[in-house]
Protein backbone atom coordinates (compact mmCIF):
# COMPACT_ATOMS: atom_id res chain seq x y z
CA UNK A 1 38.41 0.83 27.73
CA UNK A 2 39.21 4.00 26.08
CA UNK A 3 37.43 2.93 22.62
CA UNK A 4 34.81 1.97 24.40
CA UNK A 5 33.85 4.91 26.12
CA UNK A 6 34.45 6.91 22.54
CA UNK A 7 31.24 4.89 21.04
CA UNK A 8 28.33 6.65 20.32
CA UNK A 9 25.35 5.56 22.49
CA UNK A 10 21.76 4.87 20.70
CA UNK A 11 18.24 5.67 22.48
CA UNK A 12 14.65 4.79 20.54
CA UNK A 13 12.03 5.94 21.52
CA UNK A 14 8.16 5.17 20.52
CA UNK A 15 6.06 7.83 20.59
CA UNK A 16 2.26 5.95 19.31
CA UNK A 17 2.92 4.74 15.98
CA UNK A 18 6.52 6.16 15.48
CA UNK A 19 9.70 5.39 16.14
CA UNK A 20 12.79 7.61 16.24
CA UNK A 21 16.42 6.44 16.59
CA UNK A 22 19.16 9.29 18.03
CA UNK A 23 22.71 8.74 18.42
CA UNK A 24 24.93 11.17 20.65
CA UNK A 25 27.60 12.59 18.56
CA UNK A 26 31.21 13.06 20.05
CA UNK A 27 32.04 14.71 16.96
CA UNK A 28 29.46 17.80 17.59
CA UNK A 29 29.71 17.79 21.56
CA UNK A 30 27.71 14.96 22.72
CA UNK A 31 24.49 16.47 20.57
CA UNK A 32 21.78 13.90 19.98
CA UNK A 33 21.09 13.26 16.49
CA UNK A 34 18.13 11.81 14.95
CA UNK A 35 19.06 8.76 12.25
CA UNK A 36 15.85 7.54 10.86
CA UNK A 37 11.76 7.47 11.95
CA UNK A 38 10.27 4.45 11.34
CA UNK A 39 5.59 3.96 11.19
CA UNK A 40 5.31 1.01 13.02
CA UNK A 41 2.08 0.00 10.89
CA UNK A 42 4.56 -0.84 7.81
CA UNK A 43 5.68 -3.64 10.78
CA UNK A 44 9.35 -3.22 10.30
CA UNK A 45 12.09 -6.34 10.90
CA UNK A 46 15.16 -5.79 11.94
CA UNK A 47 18.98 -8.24 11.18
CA UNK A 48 22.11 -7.96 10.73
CA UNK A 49 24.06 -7.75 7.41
CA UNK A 50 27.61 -7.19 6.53
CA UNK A 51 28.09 -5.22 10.24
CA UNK A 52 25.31 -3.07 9.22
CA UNK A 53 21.73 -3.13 10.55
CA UNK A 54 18.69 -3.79 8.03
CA UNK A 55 15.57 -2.33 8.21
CA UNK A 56 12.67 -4.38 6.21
CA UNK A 57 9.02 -3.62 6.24
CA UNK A 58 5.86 -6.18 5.31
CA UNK A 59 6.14 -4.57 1.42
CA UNK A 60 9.81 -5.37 1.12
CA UNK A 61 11.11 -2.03 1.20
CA UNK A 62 14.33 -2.17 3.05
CA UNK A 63 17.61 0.49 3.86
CA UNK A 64 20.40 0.04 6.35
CA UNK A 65 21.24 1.75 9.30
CA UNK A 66 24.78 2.53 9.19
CA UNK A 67 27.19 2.08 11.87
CA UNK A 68 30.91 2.71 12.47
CA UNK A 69 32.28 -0.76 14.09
CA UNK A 70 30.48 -4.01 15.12
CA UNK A 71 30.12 -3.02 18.86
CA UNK A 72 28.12 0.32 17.56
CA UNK A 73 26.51 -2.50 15.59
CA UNK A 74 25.38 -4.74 18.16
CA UNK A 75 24.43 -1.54 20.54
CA UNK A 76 21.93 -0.02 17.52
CA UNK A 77 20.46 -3.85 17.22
CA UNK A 78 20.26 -3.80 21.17
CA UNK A 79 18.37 -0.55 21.76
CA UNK A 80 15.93 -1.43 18.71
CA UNK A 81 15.05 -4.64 20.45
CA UNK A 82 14.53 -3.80 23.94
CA UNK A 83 12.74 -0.57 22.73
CA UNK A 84 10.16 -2.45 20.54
CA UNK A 85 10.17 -5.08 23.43
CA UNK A 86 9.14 -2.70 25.72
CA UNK A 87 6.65 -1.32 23.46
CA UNK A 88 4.62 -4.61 22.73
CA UNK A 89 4.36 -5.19 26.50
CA UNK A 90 2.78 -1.55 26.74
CA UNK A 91 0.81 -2.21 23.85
CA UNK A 92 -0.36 -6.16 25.91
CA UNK A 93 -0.88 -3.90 28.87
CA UNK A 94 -3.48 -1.75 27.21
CA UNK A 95 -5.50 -4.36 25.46
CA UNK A 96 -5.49 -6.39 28.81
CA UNK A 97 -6.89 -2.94 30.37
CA UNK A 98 -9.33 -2.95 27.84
CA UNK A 99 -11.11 -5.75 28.42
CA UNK A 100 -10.96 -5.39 31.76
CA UNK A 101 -13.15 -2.34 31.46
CA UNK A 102 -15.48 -3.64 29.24
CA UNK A 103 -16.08 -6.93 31.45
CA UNK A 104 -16.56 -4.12 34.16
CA UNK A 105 -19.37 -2.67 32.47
CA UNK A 106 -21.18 -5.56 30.87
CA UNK A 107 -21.00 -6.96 34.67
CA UNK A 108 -22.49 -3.81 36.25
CA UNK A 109 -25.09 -3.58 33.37
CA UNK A 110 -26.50 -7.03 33.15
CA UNK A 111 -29.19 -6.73 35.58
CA UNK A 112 -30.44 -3.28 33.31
CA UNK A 113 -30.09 -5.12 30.90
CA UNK A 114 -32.07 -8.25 31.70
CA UNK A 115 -35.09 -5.58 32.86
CA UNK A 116 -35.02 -4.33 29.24
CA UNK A 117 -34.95 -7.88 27.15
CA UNK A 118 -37.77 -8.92 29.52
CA UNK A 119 -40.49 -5.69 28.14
CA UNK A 120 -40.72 -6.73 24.47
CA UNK A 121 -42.17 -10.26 25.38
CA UNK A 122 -45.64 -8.38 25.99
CA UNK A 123 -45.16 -5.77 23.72
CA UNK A 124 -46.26 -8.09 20.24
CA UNK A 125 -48.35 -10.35 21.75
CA UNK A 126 -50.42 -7.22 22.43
CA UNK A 127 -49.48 -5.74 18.90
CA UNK A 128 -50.44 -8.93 17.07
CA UNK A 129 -53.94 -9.37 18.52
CA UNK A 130 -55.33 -5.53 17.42
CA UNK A 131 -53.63 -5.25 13.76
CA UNK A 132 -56.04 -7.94 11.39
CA UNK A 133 -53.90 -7.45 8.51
CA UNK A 134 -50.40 -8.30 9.56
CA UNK A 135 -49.42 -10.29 5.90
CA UNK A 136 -49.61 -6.46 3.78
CA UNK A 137 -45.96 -5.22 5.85
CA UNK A 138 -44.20 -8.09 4.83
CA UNK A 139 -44.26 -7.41 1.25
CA UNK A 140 -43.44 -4.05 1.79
CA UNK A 141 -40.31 -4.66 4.04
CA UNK A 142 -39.21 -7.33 1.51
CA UNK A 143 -39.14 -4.65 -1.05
CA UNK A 144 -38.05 -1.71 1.20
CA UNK A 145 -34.95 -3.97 1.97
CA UNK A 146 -34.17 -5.12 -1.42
CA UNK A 147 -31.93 -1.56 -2.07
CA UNK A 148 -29.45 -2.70 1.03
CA UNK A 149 -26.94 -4.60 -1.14
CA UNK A 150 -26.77 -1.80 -3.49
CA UNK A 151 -26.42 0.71 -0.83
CA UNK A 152 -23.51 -1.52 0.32
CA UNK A 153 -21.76 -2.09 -3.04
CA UNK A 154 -20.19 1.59 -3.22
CA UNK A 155 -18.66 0.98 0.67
CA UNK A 156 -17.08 -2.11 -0.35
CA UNK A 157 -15.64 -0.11 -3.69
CA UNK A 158 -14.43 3.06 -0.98
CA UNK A 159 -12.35 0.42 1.26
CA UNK A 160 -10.21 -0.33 -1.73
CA UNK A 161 -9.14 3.31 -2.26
CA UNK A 162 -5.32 2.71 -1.43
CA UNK A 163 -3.77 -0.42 -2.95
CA UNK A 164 -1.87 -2.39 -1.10
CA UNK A 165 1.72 -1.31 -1.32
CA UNK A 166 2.62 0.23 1.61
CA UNK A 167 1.49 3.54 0.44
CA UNK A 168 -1.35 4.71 2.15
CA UNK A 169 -2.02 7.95 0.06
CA UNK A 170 -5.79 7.06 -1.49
CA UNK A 171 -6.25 5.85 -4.95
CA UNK A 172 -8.10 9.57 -5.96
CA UNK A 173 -5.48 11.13 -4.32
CA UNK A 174 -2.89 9.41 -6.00
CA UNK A 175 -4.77 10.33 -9.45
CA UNK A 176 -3.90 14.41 -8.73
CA UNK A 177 -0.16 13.71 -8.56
CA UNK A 178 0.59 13.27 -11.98
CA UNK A 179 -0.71 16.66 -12.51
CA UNK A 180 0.68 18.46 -9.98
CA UNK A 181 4.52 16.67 -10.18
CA UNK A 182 4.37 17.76 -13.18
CA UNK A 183 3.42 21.42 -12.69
CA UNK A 184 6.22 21.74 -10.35
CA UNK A 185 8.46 20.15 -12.29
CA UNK A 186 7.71 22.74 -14.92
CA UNK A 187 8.52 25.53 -12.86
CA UNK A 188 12.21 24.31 -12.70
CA UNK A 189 12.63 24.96 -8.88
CA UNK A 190 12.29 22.26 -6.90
CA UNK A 191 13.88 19.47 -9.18
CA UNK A 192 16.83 18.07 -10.62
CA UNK A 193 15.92 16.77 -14.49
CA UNK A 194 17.59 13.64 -15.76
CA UNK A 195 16.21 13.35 -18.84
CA UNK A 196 13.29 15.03 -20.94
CA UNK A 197 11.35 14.33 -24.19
CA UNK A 198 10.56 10.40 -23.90
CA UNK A 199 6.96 9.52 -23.68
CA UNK A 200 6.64 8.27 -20.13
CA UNK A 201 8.43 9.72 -16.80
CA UNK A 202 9.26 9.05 -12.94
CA UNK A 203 9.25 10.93 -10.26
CA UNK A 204 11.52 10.18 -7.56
CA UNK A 205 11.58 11.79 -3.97
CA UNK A 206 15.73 11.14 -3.14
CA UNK A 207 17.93 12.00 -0.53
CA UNK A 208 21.78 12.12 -1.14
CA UNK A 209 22.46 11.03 2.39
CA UNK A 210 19.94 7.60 2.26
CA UNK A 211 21.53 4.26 1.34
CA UNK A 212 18.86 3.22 -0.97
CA UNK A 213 19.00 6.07 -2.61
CA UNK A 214 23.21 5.52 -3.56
CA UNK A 215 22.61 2.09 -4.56
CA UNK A 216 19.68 3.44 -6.82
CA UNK A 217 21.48 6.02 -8.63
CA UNK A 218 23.32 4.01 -10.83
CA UNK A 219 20.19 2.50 -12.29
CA UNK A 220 18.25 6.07 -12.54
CA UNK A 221 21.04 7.23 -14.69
CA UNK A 222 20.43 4.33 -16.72
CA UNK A 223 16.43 4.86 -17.10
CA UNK A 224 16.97 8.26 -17.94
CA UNK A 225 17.92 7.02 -22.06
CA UNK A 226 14.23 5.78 -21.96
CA UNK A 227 12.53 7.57 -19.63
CA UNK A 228 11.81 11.04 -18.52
CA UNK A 229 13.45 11.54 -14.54
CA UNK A 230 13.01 14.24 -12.26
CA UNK A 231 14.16 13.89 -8.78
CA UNK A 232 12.08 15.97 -6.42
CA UNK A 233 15.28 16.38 -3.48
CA UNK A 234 14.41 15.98 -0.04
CA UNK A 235 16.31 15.85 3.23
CA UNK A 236 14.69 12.94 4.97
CA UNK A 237 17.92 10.77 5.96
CA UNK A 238 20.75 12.91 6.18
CA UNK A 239 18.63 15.77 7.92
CA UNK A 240 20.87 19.18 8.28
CA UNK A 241 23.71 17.62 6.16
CA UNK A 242 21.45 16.74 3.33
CA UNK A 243 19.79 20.08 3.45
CA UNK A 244 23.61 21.75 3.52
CA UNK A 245 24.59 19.27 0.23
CA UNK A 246 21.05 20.04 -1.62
CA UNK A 247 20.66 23.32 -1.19
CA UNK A 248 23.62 24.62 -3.63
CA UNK A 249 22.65 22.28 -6.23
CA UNK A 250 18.88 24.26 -6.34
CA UNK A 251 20.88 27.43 -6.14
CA UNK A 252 22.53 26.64 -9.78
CA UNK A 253 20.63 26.88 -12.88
CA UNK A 254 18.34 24.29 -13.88
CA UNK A 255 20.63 22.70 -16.56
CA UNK A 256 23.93 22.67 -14.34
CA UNK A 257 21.99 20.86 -11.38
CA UNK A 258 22.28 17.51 -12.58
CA UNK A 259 26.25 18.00 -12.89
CA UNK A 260 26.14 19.16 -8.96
CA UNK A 261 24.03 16.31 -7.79
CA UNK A 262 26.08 13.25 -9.28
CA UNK A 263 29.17 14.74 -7.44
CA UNK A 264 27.12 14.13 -4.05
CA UNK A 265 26.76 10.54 -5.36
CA UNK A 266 30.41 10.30 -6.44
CA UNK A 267 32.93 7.42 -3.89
CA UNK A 268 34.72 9.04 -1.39
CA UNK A 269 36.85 7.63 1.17
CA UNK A 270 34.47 8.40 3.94
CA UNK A 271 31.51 7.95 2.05
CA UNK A 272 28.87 10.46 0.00
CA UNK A 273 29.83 14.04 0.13
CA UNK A 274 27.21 15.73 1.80
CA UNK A 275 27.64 19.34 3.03
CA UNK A 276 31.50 18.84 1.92
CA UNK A 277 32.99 21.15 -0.21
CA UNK A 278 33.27 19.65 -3.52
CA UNK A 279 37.15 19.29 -4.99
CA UNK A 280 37.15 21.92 -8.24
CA UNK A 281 39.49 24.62 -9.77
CA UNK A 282 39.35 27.95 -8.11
CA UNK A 283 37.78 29.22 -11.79
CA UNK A 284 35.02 27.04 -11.88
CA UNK A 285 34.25 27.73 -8.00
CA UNK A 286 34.28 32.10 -8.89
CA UNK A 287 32.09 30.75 -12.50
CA UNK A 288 29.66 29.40 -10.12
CA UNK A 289 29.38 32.41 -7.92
CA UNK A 290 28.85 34.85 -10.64
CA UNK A 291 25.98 32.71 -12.43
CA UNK A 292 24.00 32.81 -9.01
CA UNK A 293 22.07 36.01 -8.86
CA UNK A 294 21.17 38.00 -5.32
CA UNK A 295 18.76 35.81 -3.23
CA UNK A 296 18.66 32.24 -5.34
CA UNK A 297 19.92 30.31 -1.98
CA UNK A 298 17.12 31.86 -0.41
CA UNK A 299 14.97 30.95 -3.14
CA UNK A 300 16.19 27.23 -3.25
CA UNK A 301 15.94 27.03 0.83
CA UNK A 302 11.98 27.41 0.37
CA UNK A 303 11.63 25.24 -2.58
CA UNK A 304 13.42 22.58 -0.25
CA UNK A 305 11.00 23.30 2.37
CA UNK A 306 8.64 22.75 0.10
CA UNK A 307 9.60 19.42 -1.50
CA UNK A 308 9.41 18.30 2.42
CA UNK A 309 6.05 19.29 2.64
CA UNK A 310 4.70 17.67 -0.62
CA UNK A 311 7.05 14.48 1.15
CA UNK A 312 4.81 14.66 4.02
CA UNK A 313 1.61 15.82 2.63
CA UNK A 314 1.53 12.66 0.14
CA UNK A 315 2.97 10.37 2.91
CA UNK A 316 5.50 8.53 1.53
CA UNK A 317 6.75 6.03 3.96
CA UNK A 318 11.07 6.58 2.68
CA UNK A 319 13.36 7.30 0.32
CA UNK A 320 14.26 6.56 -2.61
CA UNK A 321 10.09 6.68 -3.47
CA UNK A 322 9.07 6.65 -7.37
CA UNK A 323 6.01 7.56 -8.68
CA UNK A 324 4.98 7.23 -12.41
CA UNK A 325 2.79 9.63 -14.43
CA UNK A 326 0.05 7.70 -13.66
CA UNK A 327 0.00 8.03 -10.42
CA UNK A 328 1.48 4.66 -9.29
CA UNK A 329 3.99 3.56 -6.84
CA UNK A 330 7.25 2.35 -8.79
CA UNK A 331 8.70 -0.61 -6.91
CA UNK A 332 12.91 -0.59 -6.80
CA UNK A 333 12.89 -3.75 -8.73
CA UNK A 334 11.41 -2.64 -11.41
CA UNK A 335 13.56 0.15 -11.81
CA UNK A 336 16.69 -2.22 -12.26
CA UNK A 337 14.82 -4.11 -14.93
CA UNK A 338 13.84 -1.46 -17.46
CA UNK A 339 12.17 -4.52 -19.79
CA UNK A 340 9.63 -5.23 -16.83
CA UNK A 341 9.35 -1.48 -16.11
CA UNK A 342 8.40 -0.68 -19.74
CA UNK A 343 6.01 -3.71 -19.40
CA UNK A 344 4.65 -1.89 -15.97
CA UNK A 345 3.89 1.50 -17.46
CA UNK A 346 2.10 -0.31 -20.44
CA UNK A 347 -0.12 -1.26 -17.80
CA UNK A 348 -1.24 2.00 -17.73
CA UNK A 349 -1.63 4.95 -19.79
CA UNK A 350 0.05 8.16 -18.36
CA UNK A 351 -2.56 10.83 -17.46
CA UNK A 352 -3.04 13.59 -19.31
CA UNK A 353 -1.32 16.78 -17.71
CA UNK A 354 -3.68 20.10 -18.54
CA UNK A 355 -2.88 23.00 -18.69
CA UNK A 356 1.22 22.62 -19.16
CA UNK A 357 1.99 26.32 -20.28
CA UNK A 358 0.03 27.71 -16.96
CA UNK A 359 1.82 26.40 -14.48
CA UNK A 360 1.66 28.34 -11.02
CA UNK A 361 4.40 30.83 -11.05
């Protein structure tokens, strides 16, 4: 009885297209945490896999939900399924609704509407007897509709402006990014640089505290002898503890960063360090200090925000999300296969940045 009352409970709740899952932490004082947002239009699935739960949308992309024992387990899967049970039936309710009202109003405007069918009957018989020369329209309307299919032609190319990969950012929008990743990049605030001087390069929005993202790391560091990588850092998962672990790496300078951000990756005993104190000689710690001048944790603070906003602004549906310089959504299995990713990019040229050397400052 006693462990059982020590579990964290889970709520979800659905707010329109969203859905957030909070825990209540014992650890902080029974304050309710958030552990993920979901869109429902990616239609998300969700099992069970080694005591964890998995969270798969309709493009594949999957990360786990992460839970301490199989009863906190089987009380995550629980709340997910009544919650999205509940939410269909709301969702049946409203469409039911629906077409009750519009049966409601086609009944109560039949009889108007039978009135105004019955006028036109008259109407051409009337029109056809005065006009003698009713043949000369006809050629005229034939050619006056002859421009509707090309009028159509440029709606049919606008409905294909985001491809279909789960990304709805549109196609010209996705063009820009190239551009202005790389700007950023080039102002060495918001990033963390793998790699630099290859011909081609990825941009990856990461959190330290997302699953994916772990499992990923491995195979970044391994694309980074080909390809250019610059992680953009964002706190999307872990929430306050990412922003506590990410927020001293920005601090350092530019060339020390990617040091700081594998030791977030490094094993641990309970898992990814994030906003622990990392395990170094008092030396290196006072080093570290004295290389930071006045105000640079300020500095990296607001180019976190920022990295959040650009996360948002482009709306990238989770982490880890990789974009090439072309604009293009990276899927993770390409990334472990750097033969087929090569073959990917060849696809594609990358697009030519402008402007490199006037970056905003």
């Amino acid at each position: 009885m006693a462990s059982a009352s020590l579990r964290a409970p889970f709520s979800v709740d659905i707010q329109g297209d969203q859905l957030v899952v909070y825990q209540a932490d014992q650890a902080e004082g029974i304050v309710t945490r958030t552990i993920c947002t979901l869109d429902l239009r990616h239609q998300h699935s969700f099992y069970l896999s080694n005591d964890g739960v998995v969270c798969r949308d309709v493009q594949g992309f999957e990360f786990s939900l992460e839970t301490h024992d199989s009863d906190e387990t089987h009380d995550l899967l629980t709340a997910l399924s009544r919650a999205l049970l509940r939410h269909g039936r709301r969702k049946t309710r409203r469409r039911l609704m629906g077409v009750f009202v519009l049966l409601v109003v086609l009944c109560l405007g039949a009889p108007w509407l039978g009135r105004a069918l019955e006028w036109p009957v008259a109407m051409p018989a009337a029109q056809v007897i005065t006009p003698s020369v009713p043949s000369a329209p006809k050629p005229d309307l034939a050619k006056r509709s002859a421009p509707a299919p090309i009028a159509s032609e440029p709606r049919q190319s606008a409905a294909d402006v985001a491809p279909d990969d789960g990304w709805t950012l549109p196609r010209e929008v996705r063009a820009t990014l190239p551009q202005k990743l790389h700007n950023a990049a080039e102002r060495k605030l918001f990033t963390v640089d793998y790699s630099s001087g290859h011909a081609r390069t990825l941009y990856v929005f990461s959190d330290p505290g997302c699953p994916n993202c772990q499992r990923l790391e491995s195979s970044l560091n391994t694309l980074s002898d080909a390809f250019n990588v610059v992680v953009f850092p964002v706190p999307v998962i872990g929430k306050e503890k990412s922003i506590a672990a990410i927020t001293p790496v920005l601090c350092l300078p530019p060339e020390q960063r990617k040091t700081a951000w594998d030791r977030l990756f490094d094993a641990a005993p309970e898992g990814v360090n994030l906003g622990k104190p990392q395990l170094k000689p008092a030396s290196e710690g006072v080093e570290v200090k004295a290389a930071q001048p006045a105000g640079t944790c300020d500095v990296a603070e607001k180019a976190l925000g920022i990295n959040q906003t650009a996360y948002q602004a482009y709306r990238i549906p989770g982490t880890p999300w990789v974009i090439s310089d072309d604009g293009r959504y990276v899927p993770q299995a390409l990334l472990r296969d750097p033969i087929r990713l090569k073959a990917f990019l060849d696809e594609q040229p990358a697009r030519q940045v402008q402007e490199v050397s006037n970056a905003p400052q």
